[in-house]
PDB file of N, CA and C in Angstrom:
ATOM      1  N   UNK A   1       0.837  -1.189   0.000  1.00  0.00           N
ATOM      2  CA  UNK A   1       0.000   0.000   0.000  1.00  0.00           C
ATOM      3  C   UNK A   1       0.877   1.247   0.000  1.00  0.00           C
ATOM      4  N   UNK A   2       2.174   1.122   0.711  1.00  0.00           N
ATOM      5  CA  UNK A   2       2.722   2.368   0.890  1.00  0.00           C
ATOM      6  C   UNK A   2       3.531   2.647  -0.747  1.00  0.00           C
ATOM      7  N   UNK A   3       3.831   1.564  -1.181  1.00  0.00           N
ATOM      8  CA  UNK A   3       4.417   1.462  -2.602  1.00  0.00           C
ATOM      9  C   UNK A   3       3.542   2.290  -3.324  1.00  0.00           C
ATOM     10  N   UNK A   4       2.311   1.860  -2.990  1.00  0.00           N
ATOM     11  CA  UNK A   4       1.570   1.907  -4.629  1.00  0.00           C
ATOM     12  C   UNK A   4       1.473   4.293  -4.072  1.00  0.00           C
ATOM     13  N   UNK A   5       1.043   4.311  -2.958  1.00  0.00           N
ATOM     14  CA  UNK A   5       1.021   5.585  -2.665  1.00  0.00           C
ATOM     15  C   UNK A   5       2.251   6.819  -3.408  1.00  0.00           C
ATOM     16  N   UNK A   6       3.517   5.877  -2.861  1.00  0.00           N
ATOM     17  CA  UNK A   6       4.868   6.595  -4.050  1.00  0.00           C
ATOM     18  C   UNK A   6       4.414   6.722  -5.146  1.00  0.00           C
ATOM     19  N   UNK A   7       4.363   5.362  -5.992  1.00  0.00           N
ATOM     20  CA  UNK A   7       4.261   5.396  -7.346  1.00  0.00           C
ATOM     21  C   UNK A   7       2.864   6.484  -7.893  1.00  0.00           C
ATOM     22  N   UNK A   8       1.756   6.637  -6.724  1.00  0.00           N
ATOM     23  CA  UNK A   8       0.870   7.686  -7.762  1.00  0.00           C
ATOM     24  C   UNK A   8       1.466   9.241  -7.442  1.00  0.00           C
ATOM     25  N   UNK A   9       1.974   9.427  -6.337  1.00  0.00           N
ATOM     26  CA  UNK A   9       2.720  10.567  -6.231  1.00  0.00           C
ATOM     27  C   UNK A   9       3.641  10.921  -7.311  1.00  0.00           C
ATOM     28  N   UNK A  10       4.549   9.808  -7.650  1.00  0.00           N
ATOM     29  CA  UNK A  10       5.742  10.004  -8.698  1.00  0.00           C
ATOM     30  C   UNK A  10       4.438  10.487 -10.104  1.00  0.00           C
ATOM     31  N   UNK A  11       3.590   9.895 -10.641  1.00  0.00           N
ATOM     32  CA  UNK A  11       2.750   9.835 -11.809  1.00  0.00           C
ATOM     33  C   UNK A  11       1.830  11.686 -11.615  1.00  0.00           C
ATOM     34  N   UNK A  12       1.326  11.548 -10.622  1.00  0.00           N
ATOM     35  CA  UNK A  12       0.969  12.892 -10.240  1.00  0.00           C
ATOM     36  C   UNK A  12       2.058  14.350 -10.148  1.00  0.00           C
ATOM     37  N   UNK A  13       3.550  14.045  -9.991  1.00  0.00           N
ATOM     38  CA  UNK A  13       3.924  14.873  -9.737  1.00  0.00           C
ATOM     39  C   UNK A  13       4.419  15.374 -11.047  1.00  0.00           C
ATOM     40  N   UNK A  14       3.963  16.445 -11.740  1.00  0.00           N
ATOM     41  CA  UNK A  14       4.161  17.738 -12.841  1.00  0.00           C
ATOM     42  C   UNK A  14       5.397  18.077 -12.988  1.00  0.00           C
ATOM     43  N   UNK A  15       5.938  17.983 -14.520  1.00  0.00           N
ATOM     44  CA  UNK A  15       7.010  17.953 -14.772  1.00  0.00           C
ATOM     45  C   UNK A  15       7.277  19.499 -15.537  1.00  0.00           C
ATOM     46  N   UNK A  16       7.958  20.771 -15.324  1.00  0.00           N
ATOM     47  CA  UNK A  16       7.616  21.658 -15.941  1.00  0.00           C
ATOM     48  C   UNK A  16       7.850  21.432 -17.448  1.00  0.00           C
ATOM     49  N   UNK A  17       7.420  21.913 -18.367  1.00  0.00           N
ATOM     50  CA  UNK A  17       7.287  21.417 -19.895  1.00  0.00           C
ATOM     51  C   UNK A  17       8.383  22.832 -20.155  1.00  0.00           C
ATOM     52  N   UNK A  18       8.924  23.403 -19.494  1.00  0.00           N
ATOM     53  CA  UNK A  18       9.752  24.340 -19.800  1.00  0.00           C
ATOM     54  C   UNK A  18      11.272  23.624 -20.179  1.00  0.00           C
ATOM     55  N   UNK A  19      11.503  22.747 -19.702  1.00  0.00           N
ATOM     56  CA  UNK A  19      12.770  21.868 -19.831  1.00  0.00           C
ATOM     57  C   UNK A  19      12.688  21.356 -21.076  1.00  0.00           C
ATOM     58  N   UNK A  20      11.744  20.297 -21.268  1.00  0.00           N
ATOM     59  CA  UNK A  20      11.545  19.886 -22.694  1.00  0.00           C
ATOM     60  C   UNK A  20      11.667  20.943 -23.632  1.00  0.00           C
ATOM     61  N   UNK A  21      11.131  22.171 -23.407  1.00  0.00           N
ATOM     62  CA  UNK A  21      11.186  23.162 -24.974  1.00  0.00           C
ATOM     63  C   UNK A  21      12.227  23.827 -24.933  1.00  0.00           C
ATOM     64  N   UNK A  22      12.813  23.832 -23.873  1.00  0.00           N
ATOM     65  CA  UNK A  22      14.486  24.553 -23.804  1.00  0.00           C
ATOM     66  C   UNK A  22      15.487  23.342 -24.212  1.00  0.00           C
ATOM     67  N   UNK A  23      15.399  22.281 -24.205  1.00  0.00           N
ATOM     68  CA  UNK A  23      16.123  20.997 -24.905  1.00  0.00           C
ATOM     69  C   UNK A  23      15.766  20.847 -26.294  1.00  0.00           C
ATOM     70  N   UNK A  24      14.789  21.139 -26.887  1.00  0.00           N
ATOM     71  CA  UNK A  24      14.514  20.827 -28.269  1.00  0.00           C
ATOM     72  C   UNK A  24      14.859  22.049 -29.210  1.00  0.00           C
ATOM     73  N   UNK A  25      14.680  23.287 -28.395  1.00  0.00           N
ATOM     74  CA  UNK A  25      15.504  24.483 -29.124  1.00  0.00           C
ATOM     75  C   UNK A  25      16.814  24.348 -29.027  1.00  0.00           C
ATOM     76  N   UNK A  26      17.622  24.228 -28.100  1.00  0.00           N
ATOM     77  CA  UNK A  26      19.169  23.948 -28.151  1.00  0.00           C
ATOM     78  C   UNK A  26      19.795  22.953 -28.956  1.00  0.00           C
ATOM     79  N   UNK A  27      19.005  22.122 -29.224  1.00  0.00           N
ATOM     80  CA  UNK A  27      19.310  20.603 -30.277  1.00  0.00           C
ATOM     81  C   UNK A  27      18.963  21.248 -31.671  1.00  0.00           C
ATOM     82  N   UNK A  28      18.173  22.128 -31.526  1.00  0.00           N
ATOM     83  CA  UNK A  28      17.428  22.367 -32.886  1.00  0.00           C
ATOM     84  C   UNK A  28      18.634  23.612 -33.530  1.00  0.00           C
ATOM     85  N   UNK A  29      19.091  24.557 -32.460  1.00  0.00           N
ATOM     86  CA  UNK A  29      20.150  25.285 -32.944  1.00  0.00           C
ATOM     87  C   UNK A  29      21.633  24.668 -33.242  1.00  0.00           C
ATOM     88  N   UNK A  30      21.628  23.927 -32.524  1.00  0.00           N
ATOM     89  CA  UNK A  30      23.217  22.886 -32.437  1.00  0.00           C
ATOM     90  C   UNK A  30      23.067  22.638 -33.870  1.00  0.00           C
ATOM     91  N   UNK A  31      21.744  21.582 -34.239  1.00  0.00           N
ATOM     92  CA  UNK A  31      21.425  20.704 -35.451  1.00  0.00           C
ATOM     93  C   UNK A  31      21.883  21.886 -36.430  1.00  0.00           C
ATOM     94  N   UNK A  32      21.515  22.850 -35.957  1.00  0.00           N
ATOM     95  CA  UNK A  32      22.043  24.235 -37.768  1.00  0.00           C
ATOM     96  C   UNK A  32      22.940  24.449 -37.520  1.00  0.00           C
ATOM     97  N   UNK A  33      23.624  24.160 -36.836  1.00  0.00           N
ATOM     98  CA  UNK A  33      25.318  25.126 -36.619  1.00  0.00           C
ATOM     99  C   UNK A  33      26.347  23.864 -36.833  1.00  0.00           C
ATOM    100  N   UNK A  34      25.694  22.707 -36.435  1.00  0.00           N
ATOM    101  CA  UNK A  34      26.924  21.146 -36.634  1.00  0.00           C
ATOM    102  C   UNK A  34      27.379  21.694 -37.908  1.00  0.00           C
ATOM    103  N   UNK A  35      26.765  22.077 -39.069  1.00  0.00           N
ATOM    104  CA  UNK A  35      27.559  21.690 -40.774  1.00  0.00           C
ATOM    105  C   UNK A  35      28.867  22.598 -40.932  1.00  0.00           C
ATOM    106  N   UNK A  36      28.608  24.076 -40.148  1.00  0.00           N
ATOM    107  CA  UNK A  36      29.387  24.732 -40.139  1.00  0.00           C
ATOM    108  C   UNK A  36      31.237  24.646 -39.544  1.00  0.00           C
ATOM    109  N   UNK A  37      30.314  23.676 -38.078  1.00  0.00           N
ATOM    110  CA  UNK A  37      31.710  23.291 -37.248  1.00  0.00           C
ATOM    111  C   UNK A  37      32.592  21.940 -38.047  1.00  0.00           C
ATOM    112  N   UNK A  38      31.776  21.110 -38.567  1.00  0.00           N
ATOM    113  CA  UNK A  38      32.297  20.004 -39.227  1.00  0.00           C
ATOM    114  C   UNK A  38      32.315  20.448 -40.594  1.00  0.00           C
ATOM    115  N   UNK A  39      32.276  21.045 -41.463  1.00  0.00           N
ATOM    116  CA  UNK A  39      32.734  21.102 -42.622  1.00  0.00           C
ATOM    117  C   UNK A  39      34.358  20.917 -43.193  1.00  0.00           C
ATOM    118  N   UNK A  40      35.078  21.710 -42.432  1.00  0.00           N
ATOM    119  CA  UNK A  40      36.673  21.777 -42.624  1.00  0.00           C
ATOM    120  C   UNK A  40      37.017  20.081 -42.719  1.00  0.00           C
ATOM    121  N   UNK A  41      36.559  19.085 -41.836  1.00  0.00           N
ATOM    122  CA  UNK A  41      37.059  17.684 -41.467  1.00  0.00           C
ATOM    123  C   UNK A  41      36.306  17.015 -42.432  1.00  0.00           C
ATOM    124  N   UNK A  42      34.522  17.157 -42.482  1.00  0.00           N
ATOM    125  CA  UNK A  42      34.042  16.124 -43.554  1.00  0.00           C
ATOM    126  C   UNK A  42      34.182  16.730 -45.046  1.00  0.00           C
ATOM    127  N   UNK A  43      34.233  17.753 -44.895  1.00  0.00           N
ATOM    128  CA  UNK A  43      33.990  17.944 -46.930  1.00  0.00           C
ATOM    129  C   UNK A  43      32.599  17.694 -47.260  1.00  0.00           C
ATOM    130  N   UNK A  44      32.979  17.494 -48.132  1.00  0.00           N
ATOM    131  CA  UNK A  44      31.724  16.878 -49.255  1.00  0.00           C
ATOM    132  C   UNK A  44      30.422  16.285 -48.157  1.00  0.00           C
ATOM    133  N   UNK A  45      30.777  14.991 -47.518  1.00  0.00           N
ATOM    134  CA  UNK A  45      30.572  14.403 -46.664  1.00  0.00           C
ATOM    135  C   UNK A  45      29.696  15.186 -45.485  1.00  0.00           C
ATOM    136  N   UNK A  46      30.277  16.334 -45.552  1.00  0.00           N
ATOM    137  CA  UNK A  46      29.197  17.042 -44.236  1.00  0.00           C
ATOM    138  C   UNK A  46      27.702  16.467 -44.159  1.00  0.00           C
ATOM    139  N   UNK A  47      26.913  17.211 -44.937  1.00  0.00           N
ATOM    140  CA  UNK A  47      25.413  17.194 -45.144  1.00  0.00           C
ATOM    141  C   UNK A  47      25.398  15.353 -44.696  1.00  0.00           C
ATOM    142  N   UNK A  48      25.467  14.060 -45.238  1.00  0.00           N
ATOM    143  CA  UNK A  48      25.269  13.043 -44.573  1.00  0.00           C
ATOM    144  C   UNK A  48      25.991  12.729 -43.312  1.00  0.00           C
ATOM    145  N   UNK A  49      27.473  13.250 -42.878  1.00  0.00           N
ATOM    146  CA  UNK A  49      27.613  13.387 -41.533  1.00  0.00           C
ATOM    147  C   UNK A  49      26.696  14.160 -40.263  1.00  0.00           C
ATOM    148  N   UNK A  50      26.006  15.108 -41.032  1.00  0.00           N
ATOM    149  CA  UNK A  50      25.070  16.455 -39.615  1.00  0.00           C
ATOM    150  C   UNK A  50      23.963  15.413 -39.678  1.00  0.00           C
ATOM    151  N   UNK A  51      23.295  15.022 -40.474  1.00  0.00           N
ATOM    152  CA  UNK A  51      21.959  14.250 -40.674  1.00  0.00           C
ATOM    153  C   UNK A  51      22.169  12.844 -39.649  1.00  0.00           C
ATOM    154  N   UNK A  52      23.453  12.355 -40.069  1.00  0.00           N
ATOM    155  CA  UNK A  52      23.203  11.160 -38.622  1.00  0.00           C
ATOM    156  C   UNK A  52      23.659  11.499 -37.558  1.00  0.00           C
ATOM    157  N   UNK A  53      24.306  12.733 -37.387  1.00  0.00           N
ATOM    158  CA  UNK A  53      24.451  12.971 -35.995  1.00  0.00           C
ATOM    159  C   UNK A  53      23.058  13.614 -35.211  1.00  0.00           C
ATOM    160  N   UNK A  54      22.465  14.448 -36.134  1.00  0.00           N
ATOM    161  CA  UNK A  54      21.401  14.545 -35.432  1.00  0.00           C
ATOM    162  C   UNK A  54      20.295  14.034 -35.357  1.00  0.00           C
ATOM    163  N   UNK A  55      20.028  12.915 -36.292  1.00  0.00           N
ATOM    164  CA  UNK A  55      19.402  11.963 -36.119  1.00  0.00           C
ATOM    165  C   UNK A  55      19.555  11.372 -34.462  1.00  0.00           C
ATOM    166  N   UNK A  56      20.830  10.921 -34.390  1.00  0.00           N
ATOM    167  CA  UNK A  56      20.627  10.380 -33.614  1.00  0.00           C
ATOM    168  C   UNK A  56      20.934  10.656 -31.889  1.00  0.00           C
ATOM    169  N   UNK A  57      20.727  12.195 -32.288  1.00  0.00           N
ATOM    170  CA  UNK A  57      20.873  12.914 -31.097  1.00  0.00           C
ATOM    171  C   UNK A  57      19.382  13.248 -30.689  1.00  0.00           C
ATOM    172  N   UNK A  58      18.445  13.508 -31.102  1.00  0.00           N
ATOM    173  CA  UNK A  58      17.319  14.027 -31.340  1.00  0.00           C
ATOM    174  C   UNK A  58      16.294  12.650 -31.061  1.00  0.00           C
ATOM    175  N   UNK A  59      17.376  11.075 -31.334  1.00  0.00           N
ATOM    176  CA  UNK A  59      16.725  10.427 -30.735  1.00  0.00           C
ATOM    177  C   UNK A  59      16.796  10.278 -29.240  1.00  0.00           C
ATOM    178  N   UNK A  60      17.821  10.244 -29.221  1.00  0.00           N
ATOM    179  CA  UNK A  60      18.604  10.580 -27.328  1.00  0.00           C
ATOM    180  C   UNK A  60      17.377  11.117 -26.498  1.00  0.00           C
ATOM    181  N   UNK A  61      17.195  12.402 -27.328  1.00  0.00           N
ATOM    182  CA  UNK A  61      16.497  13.774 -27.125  1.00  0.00           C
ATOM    183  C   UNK A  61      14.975  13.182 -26.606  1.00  0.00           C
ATOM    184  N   UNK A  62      14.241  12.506 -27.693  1.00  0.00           N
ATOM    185  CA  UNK A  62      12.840  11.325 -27.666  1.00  0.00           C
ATOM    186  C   UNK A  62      12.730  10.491 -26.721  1.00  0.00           C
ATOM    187  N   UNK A  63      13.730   9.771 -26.507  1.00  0.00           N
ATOM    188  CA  UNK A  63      14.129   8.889 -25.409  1.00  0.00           C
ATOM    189  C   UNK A  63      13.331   9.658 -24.000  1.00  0.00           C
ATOM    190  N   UNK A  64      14.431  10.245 -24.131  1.00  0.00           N
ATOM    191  CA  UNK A  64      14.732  11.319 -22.603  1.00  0.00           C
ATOM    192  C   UNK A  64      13.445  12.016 -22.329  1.00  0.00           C
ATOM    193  N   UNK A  65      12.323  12.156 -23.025  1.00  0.00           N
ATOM    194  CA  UNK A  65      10.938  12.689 -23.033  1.00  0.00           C
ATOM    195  C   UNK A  65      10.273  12.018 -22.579  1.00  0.00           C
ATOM    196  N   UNK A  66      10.158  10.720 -23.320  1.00  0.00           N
ATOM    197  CA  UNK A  66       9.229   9.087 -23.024  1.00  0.00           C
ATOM    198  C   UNK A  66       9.453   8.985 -21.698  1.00  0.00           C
ATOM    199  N   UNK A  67      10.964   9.094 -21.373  1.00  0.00           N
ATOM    200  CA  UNK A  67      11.145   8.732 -20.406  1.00  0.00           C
ATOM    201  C   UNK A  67      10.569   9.490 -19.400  1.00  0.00           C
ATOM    202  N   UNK A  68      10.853  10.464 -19.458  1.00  0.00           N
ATOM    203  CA  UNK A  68      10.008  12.260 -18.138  1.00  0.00           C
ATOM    204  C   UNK A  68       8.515  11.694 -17.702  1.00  0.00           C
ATOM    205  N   UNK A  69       8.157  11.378 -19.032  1.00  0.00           N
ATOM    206  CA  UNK A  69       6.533  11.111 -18.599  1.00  0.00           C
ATOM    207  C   UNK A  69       6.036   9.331 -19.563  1.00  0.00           C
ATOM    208  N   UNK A  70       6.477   8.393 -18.278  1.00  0.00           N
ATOM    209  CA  UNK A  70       6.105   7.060 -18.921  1.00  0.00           C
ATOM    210  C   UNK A  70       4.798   6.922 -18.515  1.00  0.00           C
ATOM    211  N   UNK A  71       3.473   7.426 -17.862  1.00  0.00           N
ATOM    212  CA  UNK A  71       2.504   6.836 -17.811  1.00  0.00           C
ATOM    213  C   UNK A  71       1.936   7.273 -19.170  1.00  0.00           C
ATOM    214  N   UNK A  72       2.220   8.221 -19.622  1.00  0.00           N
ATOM    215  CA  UNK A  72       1.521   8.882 -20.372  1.00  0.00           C
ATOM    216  C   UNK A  72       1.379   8.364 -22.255  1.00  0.00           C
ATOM    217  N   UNK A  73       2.543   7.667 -22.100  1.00  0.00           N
ATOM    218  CA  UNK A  73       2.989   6.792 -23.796  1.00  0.00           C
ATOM    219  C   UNK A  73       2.440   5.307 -23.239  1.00  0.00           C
ATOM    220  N   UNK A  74       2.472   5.043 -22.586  1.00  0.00           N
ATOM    221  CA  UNK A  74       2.795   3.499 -22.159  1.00  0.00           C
ATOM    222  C   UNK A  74       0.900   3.440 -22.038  1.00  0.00           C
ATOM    223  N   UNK A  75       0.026   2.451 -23.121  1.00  0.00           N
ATOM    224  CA  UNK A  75      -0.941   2.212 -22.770  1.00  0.00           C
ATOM    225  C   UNK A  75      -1.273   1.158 -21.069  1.00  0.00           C
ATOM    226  N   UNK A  76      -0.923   1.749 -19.895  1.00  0.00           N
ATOM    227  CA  UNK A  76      -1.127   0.526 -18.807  1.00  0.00           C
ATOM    228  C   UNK A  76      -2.512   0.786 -18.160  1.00  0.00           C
ATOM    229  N   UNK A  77      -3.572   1.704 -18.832  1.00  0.00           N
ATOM    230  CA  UNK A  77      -5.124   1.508 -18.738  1.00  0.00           C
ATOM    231  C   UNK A  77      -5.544   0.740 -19.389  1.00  0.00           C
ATOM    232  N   UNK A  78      -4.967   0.440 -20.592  1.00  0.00           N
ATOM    233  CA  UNK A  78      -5.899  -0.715 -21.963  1.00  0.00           C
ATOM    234  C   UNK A  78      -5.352  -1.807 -20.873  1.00  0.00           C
ATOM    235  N   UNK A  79      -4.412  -2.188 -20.533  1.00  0.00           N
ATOM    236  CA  UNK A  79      -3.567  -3.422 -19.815  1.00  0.00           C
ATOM    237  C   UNK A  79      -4.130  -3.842 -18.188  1.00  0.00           C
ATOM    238  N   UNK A  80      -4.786  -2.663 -17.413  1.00  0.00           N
ATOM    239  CA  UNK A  80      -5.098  -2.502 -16.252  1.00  0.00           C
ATOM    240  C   UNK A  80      -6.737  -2.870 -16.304  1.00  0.00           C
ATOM    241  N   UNK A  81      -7.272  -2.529 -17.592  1.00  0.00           N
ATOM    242  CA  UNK A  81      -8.513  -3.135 -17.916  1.00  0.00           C
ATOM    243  C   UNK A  81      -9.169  -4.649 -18.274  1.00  0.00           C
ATOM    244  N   UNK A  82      -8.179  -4.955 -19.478  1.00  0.00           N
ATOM    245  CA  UNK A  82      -8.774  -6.333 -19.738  1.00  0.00           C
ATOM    246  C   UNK A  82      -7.944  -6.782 -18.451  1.00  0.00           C
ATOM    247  N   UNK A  83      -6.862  -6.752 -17.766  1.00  0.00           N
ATOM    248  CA  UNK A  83      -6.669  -8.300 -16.468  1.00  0.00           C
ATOM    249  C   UNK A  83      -7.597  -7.493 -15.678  1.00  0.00           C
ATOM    250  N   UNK A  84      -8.864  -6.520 -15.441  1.00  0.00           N
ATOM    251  CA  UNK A  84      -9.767  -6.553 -14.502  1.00  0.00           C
ATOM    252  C   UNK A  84     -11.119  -7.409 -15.051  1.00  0.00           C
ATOM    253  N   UNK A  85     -10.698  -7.172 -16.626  1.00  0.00           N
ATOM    254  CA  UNK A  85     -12.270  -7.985 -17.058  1.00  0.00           C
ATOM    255  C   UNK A  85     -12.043  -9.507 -17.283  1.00  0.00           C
ATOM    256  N   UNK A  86     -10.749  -9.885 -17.843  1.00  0.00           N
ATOM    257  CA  UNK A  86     -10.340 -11.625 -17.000  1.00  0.00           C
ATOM    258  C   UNK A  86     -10.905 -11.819 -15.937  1.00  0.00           C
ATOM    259  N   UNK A  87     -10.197 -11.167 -15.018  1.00  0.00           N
ATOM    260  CA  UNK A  87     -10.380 -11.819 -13.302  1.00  0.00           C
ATOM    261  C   UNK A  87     -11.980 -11.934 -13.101  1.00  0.00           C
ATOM    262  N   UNK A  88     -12.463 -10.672 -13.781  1.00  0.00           N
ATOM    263  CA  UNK A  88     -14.178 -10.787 -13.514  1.00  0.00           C
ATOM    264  C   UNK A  88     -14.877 -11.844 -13.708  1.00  0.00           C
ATOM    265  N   UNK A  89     -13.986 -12.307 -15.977  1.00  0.00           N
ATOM    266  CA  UNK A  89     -14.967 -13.513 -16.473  1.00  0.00           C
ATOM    267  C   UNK A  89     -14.570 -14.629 -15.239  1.00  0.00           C
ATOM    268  N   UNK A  90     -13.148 -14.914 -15.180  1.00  0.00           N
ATOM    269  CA  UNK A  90     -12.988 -16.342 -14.391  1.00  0.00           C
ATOM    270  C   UNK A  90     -13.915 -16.272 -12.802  1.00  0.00           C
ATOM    271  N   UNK A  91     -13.977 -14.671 -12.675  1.00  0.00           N
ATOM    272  CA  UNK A  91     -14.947 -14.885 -10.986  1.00  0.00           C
ATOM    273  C   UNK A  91     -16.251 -15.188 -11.377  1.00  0.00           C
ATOM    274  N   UNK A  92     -16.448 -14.927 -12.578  1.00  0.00           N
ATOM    275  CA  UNK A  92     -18.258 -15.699 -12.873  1.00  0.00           C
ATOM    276  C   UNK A  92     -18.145 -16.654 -13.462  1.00  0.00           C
ATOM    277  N   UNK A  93     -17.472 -17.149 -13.742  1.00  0.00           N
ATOM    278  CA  UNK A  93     -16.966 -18.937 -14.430  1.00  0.00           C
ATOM    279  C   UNK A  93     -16.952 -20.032 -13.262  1.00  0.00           C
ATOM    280  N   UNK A  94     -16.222 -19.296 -11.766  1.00  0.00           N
ATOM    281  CA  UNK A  94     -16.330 -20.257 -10.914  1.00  0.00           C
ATOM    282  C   UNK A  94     -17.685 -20.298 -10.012  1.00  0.00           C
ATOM    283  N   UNK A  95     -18.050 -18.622 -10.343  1.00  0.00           N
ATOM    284  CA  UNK A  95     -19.648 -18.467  -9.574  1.00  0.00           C
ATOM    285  C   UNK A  95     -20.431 -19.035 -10.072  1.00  0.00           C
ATOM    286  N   UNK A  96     -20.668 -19.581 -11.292  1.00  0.00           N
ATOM    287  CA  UNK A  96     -21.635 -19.885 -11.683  1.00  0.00           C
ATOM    288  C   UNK A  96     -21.776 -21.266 -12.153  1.00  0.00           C
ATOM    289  N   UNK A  97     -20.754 -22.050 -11.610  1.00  0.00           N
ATOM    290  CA  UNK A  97     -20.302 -23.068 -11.235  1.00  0.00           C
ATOM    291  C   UNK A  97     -19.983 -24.690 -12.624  1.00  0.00           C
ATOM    292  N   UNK A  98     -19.542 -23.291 -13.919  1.00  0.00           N
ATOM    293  CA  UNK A  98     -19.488 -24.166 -14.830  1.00  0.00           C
ATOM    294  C   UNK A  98     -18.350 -24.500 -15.169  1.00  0.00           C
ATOM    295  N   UNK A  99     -17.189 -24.693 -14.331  1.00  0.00           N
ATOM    296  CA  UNK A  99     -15.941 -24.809 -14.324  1.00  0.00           C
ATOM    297  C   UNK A  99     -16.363 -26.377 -13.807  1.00  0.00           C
ATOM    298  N   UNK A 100     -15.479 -27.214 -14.864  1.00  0.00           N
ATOM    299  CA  UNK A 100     -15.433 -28.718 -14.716  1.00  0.00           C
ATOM    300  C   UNK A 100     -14.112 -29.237 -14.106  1.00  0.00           C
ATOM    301  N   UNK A 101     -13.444 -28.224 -12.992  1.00  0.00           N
ATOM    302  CA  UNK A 101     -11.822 -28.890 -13.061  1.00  0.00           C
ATOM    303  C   UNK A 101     -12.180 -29.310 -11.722  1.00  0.00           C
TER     304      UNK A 101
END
């Protein structure tokens, strides 16, 4: 009981959305300025070097969001529902006494 009390506190407690939009502008300015800093080293090569770096920074970036707020991506109401409507059918399966085991 005292568990489950944390865990709705942690789900309840408000994450300011000011962090997230100050992380996606700084990635988003980095992302325009990488071609400039790497040009001298890649050449030619730049434009497909900035594209997977920020690809896969921006996934980092996605990650790190999902992560801030997991009740909120993670369907665990669709999941919290049907094992309540299981447990229900099997409690009227044994109530009603047509269970042959």
């Amino acid at each position: 009981v005292q568990s489950l009390g944390g865990c709705e506190r942690i789900q309840k407690t408000p994450l300011p959305t000011c962090f997230t939009r100050h992380t996606s502008r700084l990635l988003w300015i980095w992302s325009n300025l990488l071609p400039f800093a790497i040009y001298p080293v890649c050449g030619l090569y730049t434009l497909p070097t900035t594209i997977a770096i920020s690809y896969s920074i921006m996934g980092i970036e996605d990650i790190g969001v999902q992560l801030e707020e997991p009740f909120n991506i993670l369907p665990l109401r669709q999941y919290a529902d049907n094992t309540y409507d299981s447990v229900h059918f099997i409690e009227s399966v044994y109530a009603s006494g047509k269970y042959a085991g």
